[in-house]
Protein backbone atom coordinates (compact mmCIF):
# COMPACT_ATOMS: atom_id res chain seq x y z
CA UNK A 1 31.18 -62.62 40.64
CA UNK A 2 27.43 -62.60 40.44
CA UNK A 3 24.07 -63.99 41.86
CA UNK A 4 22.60 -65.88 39.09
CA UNK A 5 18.27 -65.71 38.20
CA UNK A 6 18.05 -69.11 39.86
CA UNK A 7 19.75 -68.36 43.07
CA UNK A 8 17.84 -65.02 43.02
CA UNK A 9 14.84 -66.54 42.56
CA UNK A 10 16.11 -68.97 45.67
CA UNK A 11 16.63 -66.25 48.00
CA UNK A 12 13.30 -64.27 47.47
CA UNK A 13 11.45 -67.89 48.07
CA UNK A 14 13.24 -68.26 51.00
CA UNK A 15 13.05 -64.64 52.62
CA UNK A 16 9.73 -63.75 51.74
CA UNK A 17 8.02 -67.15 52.87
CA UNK A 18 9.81 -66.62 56.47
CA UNK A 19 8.89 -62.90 56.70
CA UNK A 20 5.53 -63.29 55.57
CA UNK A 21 4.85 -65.41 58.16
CA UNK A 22 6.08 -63.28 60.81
CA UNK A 23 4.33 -60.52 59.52
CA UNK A 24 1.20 -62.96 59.72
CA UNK A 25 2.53 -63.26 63.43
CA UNK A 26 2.42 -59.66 64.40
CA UNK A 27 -0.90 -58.79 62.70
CA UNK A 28 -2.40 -61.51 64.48
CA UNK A 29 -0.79 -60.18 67.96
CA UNK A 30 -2.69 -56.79 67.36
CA UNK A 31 -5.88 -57.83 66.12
CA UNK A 32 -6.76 -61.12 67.19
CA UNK A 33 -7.57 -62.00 63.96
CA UNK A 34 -6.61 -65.23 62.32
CA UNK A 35 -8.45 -64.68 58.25
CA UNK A 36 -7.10 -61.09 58.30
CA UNK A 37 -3.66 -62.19 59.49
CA UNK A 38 -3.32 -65.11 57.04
CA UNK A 39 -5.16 -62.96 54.11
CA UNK A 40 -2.29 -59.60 54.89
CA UNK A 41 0.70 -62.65 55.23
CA UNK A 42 -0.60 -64.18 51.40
CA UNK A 43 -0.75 -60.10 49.77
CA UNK A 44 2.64 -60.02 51.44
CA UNK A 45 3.97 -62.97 49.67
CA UNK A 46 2.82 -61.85 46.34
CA UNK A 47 3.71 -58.17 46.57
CA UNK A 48 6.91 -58.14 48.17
CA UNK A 49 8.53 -61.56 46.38
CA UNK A 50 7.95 -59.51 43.18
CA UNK A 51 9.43 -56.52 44.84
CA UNK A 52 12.76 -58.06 46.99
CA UNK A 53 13.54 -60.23 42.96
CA UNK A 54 13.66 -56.79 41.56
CA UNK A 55 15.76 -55.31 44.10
CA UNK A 56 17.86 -58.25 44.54
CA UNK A 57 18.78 -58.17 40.30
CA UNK A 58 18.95 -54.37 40.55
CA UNK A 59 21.43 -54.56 43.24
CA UNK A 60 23.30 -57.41 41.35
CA UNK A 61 23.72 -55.23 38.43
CA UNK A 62 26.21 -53.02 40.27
CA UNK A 63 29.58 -53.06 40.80
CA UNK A 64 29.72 -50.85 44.37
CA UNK A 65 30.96 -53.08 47.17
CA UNK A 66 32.05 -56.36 44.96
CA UNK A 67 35.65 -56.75 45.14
């Protein structure tokens, strides 16, 4: 049994949108700053969603803990 590309796809929407923003949270807890919060929380969106799909097929390739 396998994650399809769609449900992939759904997952690194999902996880990266929610992280993001609490990443967006914590920089703006140490600096005070809402643009350089919200401008670090968009690069996270981009560069990590690309990042956690790769992973995510990567790890769906393999056959170690699938019964």
């Amino acid at each position: 049994m396998t994650d399809g590309h769609r449900r992939s796809l759904m997952k690194t929407v999902s996880y990266r949108i929610s992280s993001s923003i609490l990443t967006g949270a914590v920089v703006f807890l140490f600096t005070g700053e809402l643009f350089l919060s919200l401008g670090v929380g968009a690069f996270d969106i981009l560069v990590k969603s690309i990042w956690y799909y790769s992973h995510e097929r990567l790890w769906n390739g393999t056959k170690w803990g699938k019964s």
